[in-house]
Protein backbone atom coordinates (compact mmCIF):
# COMPACT_ATOMS: atom_id res chain seq x y z
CA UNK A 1 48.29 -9.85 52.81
CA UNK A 2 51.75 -10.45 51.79
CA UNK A 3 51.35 -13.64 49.06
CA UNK A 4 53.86 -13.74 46.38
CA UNK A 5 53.20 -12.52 42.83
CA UNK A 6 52.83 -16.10 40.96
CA UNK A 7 49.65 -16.83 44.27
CA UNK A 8 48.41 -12.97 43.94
CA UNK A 9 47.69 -12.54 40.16
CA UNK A 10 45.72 -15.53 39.36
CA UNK A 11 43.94 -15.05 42.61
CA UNK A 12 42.91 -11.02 41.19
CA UNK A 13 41.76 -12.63 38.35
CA UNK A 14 39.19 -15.34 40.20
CA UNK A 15 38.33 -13.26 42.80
CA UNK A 16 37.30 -10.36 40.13
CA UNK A 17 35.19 -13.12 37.44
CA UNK A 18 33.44 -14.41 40.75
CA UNK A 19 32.23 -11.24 41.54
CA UNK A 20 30.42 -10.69 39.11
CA UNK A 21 28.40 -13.33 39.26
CA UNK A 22 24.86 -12.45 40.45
CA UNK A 23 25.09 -15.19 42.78
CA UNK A 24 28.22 -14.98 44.45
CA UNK A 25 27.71 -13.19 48.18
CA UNK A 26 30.70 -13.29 49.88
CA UNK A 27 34.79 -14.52 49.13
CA UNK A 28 37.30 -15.17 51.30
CA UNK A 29 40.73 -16.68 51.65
CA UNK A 30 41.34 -19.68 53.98
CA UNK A 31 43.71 -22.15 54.79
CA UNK A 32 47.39 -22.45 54.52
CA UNK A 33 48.00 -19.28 52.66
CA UNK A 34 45.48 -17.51 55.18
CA UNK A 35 47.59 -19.18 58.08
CA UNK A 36 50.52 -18.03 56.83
CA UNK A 37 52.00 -21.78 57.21
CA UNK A 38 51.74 -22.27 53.50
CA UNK A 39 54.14 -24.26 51.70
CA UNK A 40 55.05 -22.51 47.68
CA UNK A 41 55.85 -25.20 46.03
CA UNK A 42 53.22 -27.38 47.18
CA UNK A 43 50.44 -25.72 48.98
CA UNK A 44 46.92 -25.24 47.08
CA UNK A 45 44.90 -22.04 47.74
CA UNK A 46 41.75 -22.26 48.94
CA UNK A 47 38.86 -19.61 48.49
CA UNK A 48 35.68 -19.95 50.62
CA UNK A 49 32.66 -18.94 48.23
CA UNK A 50 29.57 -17.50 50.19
CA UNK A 51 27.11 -18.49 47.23
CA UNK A 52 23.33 -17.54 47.34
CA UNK A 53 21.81 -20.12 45.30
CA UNK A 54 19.21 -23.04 46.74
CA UNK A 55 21.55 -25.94 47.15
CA UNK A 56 22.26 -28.08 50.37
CA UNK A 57 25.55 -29.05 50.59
CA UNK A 58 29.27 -27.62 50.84
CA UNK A 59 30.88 -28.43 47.81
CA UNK A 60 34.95 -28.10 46.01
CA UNK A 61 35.70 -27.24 42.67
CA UNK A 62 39.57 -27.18 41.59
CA UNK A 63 40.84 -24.96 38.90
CA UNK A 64 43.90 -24.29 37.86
CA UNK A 65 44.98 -20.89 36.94
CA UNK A 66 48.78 -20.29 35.58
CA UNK A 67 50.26 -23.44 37.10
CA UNK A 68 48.13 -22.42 40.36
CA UNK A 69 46.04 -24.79 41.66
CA UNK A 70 42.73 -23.19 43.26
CA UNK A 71 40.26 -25.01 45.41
CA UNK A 72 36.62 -23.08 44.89
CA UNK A 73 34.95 -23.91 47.86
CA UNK A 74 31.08 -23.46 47.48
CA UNK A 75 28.68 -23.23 51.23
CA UNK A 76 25.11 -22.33 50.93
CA UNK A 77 24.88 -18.04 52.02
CA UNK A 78 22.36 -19.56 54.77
CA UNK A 79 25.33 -21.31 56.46
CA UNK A 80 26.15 -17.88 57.60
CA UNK A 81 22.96 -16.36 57.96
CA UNK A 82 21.45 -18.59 60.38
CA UNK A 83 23.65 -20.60 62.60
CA UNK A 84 26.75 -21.66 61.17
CA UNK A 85 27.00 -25.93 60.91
CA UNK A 86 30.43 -27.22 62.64
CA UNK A 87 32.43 -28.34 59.51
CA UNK A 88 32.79 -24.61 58.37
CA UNK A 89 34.32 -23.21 61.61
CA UNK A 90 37.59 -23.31 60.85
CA UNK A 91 37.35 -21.93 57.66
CA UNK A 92 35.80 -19.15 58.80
CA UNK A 93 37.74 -18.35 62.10
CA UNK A 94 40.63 -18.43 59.69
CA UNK A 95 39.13 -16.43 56.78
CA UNK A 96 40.89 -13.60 55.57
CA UNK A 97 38.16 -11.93 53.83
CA UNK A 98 38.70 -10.84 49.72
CA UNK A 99 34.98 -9.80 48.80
CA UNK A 100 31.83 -9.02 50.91
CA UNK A 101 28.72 -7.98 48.95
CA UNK A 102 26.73 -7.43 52.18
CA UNK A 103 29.01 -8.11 55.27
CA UNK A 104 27.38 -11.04 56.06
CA UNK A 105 30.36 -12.93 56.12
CA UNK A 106 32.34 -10.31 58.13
CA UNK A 107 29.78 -10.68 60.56
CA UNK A 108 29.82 -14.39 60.70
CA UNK A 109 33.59 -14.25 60.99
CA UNK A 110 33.28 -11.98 63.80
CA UNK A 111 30.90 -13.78 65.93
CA UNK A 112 33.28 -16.94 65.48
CA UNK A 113 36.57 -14.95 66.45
CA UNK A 114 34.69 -14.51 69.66
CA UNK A 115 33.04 -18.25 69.76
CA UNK A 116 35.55 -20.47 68.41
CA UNK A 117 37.06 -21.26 71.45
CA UNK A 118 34.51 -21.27 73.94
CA UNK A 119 33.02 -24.68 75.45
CA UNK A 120 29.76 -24.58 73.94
CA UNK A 121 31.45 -24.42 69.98
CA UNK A 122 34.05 -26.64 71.09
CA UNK A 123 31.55 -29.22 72.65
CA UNK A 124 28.97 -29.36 69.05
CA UNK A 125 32.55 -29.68 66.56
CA UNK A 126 33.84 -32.13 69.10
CA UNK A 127 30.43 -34.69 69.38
CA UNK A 128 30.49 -34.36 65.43
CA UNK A 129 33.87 -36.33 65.45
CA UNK A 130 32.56 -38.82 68.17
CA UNK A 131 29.19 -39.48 65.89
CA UNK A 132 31.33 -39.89 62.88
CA UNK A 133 34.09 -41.90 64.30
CA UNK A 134 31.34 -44.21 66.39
CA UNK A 135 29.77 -44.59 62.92
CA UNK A 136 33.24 -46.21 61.12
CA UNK A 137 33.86 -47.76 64.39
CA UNK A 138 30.71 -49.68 63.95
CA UNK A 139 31.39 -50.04 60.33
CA UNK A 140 34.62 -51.71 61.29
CA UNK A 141 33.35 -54.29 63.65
CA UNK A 142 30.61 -54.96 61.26
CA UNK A 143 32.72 -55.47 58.34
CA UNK A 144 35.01 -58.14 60.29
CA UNK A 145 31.95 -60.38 61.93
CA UNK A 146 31.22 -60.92 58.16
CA UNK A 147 34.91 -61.79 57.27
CA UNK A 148 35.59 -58.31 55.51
CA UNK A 149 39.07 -58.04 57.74
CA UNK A 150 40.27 -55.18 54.96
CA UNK A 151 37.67 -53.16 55.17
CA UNK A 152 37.24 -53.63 58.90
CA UNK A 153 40.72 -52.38 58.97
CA UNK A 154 40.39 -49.51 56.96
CA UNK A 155 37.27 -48.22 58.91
CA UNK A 156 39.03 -48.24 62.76
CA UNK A 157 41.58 -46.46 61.44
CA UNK A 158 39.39 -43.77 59.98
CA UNK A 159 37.67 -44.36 63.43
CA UNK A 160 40.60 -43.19 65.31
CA UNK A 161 41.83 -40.84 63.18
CA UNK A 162 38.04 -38.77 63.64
CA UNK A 163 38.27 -38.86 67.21
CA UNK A 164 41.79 -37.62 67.28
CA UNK A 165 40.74 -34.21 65.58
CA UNK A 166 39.28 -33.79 69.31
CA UNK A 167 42.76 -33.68 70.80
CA UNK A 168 44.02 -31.84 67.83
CA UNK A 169 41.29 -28.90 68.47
CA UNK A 170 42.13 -28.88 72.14
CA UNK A 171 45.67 -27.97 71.61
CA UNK A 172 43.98 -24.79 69.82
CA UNK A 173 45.73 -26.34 66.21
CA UNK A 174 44.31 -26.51 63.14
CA UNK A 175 43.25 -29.21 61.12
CA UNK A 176 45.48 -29.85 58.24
CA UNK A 177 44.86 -33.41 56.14
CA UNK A 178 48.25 -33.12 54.56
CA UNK A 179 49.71 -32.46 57.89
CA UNK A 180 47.55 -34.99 60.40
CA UNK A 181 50.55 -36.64 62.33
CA UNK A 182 52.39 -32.98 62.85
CA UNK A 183 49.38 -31.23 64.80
CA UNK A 184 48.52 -34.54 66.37
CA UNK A 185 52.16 -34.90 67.71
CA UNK A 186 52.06 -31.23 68.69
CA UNK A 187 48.41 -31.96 70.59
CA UNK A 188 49.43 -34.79 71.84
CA UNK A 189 52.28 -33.42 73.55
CA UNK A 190 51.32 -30.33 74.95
CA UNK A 191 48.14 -32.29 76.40
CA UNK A 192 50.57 -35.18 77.91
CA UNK A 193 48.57 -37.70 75.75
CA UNK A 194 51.18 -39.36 73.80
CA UNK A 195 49.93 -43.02 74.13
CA UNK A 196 47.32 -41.75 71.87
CA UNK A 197 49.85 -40.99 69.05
CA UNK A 198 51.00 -44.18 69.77
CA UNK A 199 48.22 -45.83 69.74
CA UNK A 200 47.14 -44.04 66.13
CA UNK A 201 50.65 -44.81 64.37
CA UNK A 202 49.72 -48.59 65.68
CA UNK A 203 46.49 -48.64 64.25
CA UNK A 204 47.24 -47.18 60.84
CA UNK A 205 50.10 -49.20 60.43
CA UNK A 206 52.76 -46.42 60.08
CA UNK A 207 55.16 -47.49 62.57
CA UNK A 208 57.44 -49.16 60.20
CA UNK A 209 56.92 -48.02 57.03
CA UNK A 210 59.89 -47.03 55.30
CA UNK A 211 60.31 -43.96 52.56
CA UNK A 212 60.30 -46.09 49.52
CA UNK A 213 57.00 -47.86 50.52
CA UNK A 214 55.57 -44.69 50.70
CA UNK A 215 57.01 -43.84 47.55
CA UNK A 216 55.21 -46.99 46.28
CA UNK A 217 52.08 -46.06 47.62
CA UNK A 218 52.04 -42.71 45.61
CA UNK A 219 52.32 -44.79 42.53
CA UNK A 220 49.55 -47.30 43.51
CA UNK A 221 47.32 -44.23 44.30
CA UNK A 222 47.96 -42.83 41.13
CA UNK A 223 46.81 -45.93 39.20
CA UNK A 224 43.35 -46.29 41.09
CA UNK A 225 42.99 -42.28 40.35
CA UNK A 226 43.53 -43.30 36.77
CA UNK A 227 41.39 -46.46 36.56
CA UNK A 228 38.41 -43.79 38.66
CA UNK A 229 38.86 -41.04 36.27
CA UNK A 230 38.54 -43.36 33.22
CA UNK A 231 35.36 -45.14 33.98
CA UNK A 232 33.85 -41.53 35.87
CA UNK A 233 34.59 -39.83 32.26
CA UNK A 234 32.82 -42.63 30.81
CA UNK A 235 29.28 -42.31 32.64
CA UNK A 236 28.66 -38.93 32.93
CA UNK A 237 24.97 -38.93 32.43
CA UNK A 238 25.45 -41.74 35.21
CA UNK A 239 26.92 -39.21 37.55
CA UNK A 240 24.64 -36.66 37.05
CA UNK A 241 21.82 -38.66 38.31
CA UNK A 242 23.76 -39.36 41.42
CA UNK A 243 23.03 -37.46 44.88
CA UNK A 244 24.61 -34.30 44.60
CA UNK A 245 27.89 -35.36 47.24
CA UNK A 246 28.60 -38.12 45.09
CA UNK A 247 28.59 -36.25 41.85
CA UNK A 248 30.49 -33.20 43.29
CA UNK A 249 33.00 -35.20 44.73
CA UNK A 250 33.63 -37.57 41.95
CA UNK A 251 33.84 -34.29 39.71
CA UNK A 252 36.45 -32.75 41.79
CA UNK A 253 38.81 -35.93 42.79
CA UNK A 254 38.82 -37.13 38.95
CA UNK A 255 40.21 -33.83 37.91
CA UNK A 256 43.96 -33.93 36.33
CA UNK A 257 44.36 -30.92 38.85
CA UNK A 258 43.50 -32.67 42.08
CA UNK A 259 45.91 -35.91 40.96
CA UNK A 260 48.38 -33.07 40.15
CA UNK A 261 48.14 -30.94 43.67
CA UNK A 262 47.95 -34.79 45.33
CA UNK A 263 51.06 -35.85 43.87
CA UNK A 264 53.03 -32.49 44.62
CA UNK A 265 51.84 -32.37 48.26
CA UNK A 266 53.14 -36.32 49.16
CA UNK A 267 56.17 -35.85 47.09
CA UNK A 268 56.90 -32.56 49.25
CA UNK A 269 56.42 -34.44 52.35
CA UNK A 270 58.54 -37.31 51.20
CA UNK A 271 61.31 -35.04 50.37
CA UNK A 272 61.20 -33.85 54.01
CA UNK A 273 61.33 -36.81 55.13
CA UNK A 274 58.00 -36.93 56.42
CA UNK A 275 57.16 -39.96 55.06
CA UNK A 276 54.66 -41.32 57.46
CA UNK A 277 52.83 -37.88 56.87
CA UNK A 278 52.68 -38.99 53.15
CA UNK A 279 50.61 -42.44 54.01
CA UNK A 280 48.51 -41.17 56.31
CA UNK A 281 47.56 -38.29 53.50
CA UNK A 282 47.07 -40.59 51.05
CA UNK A 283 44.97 -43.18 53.32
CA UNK A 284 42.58 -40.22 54.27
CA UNK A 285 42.61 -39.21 50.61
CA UNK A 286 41.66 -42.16 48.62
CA UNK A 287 38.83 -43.63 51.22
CA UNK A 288 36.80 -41.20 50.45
CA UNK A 289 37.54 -41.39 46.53
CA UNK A 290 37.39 -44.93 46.42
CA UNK A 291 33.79 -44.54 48.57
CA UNK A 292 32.46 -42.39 46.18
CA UNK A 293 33.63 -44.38 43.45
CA UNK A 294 31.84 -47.11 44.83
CA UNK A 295 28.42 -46.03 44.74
CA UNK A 296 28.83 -44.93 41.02
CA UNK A 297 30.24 -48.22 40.18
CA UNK A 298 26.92 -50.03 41.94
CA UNK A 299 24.38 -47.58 40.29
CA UNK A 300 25.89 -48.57 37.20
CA UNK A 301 25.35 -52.29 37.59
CA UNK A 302 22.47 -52.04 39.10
CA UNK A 303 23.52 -53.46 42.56
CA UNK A 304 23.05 -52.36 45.89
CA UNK A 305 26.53 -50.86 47.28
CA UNK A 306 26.88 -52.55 51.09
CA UNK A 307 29.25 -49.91 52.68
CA UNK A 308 30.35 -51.72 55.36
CA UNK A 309 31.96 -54.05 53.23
CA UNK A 310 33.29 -51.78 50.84
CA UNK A 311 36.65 -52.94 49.92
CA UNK A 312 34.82 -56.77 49.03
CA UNK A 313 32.33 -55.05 47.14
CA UNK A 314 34.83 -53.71 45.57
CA UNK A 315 37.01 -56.48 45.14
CA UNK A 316 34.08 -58.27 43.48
CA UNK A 317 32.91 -56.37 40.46
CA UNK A 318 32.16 -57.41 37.47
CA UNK A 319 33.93 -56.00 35.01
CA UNK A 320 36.15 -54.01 37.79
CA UNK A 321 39.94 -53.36 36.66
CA UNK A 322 41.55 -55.32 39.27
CA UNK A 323 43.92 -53.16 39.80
CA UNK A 324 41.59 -50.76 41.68
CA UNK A 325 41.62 -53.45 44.61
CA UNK A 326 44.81 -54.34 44.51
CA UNK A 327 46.18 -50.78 44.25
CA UNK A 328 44.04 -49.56 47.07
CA UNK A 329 45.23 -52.12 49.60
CA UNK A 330 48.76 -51.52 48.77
CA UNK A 331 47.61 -47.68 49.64
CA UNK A 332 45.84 -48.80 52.65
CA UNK A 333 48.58 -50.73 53.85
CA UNK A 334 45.67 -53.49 54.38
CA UNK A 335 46.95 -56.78 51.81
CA UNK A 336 45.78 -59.49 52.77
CA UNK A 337 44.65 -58.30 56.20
CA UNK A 338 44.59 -61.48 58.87
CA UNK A 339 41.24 -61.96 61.24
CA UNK A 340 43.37 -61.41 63.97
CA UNK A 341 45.13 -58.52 62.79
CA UNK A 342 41.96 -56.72 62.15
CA UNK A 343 40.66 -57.63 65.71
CA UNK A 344 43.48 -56.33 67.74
CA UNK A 345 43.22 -52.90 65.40
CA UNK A 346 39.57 -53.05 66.34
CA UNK A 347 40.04 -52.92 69.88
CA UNK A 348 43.15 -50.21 70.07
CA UNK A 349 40.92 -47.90 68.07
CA UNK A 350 37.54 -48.57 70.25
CA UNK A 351 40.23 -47.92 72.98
CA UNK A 352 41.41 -44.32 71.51
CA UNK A 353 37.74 -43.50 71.08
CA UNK A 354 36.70 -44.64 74.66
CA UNK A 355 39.49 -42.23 75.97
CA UNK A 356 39.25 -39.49 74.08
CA UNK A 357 35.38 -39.24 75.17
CA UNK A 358 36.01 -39.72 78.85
CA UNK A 359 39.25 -36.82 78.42
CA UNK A 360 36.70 -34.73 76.34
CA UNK A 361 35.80 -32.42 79.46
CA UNK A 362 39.34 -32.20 80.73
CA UNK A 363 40.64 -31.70 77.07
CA UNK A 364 37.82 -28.33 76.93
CA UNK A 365 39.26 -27.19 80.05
CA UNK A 366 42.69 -27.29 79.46
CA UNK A 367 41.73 -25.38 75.94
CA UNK A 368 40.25 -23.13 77.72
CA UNK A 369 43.14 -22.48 80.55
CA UNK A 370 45.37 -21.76 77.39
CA UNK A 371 42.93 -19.16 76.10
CA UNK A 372 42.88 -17.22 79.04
């Protein structure tokens, strides 16, 4: 591959120290620098590491190697062994592989060159995103019945936003978190679905945002990241007694790297003027940080963390920085979020989910009329 000298020579050196670890199977190269879509000044590189030790879960490291930022991906070596789970797919259909102890990955990578696109693979990704956005969905309708109209708006927009990745997949793109609205505007068209752009820009709030807001937001998001990473740094013992997603997620979002790469990426897409790209990034990004967050905040009071109602919960801590909250509504785009705002964003995102699942059939077949 063709990557240019400040990407290839930190990349020698990680790719060689992993290797000789005993329990490193397989390495590989994925996403934007493997697509060949990659952006220099702002695109991450991301390494896929096949690792034969007795753990459960997929997890990220970030490292940065001479002003490179490198996201270690771990999986399990079973995940390609046996059958490989959904949320890997991509990675692996897009895998250019650097390392290969036994060619189990290369065979793995060739089974899903000739599977990624058929029905049957498309059908088990696709019902993950329907379980996962049914689940916020839920969340969301929850959270308002019991007055929590933030968080109920938060959750149908991560609702929608799930289901979308169904469309997105259909149009044979791939899924990119820094660049959401692009493939979904690309799927969206060639499918002749564009009410359901519409309908996501109306329920995330991005219709008339304006460049500087989004400038604010970066700055909001950057003072909940540094409110997280002070109080994270402050518990570790804490965090190592959490479940192993929590603490390997809090570990990699509270690294200086991942603020840095975060920052570059949104100020990238601001300065193409892609500033609704930019919120929905950061939206996607801090949810998940502030989730995690969450749970280590209740564990260390002692409280049980009610999800549904996350942004009260977190609104009410004791001894909470306030300016978590406040920051992360301003992010969210949720202040002082009105019953009746909430409801109406309720039912346009139960109505992009309803859609999408009766299209999901005709969405397949259309995918598959473009791959032959």
């Amino acid at each position: 591959m063709q990557l240019p000298e400040k990407i290839r020579r930190p990349l020698d050196k990680i790719v060689k120290n992993l290797q000789t670890r005993e329990n490193t199977s397989s390495i590989s190269l994925f996403g934007s620098w493997s697509r060949g879509d990659a952006d220099p000044s702002s695109s991450d590189v991301d390494l896929l590491i096949v690792d034969n030790q007795p753990f459960e879960y997929e997890y990220t490291e970030r490292i940065e190697q001479n002003g490179t930022l490198i996201d270690l991906d771990h999986i399990p070596q079973k995940w390609i062994t046996d059958t490989a789970p959904p949320e890997i797919d991509q990675k692996i259909h897009e895998s250019y592989i650097l390392y290969d102890r036994e060619w189990k990955l290369a065979n793995t990578k060739e089974h899903m060159m000739n599977s990624f696109y058929t029905p049957e693979r498309y059908r088990i990704r696709t019902e993950n995103y329907i379980l996962d956005a049914d689940i916020y969905l839920s969340r969301a309708t929850s959270a308002h019945a019991r007055g929590d109209h933030e968080s109920a708006q938060l959750f149908a927009t991560i609702s929608a936003q799930t289901i979308l990745k169904t469309v997105i997949e259909a149009a044979k793109l791939p899924l990119i978190c820094s660049h959401y609205l692009e493939t979904l505007k690309m799927a969206t068209k060639q499918l002749d679905e564009l009410s359901l752009l519409s309908n996501y820009l109306t329920v995330n709030g991005l219709e008339d945002l304006s460049p500087p807001q989004v400038a604010e937001k970066l700055s909001h998001f950057k003072q909940v990241w540094d409110e997280i990473s002070t109080f994270t740094k402050t518990k570790v013992s804490l965090l190592d007694s959490m479940h192993f997603k929590i603490k390997t997620k809090l570990n990699y979002y509270t690294t200086p790297a991942f603020l840095q790469g975060t920052i570059l990426r949104s100020q990238a897409l601001l300065d193409e003027t892609a500033h609704q790209e930019a919120a929905n990034y950061l939206l996607i990004t801090l949810a998940d940080m502030l989730e995690n967050y969450a749970w280590l905040k209740a564990a260390e009071q002692g409280t049980r963390l009610d999800y549904t109602t996350l942004l009260r919960f977190i609104k009410g801590l004791k001894q909470n920085p306030s300016t978590i909250y406040k920051n992360a509504a301003n992010v969210f785009g949720i202040e002082s979020t009105e019953e009746k705002v909430a409801e109406k964003t309720i039912i346009t995102a139960k109505q992009v989910v309803t859609e999408v699942r009766q299209k999901r059939k005709i969405f397949s077949d259309k995918m598959q009329q473009e791959t032959y």
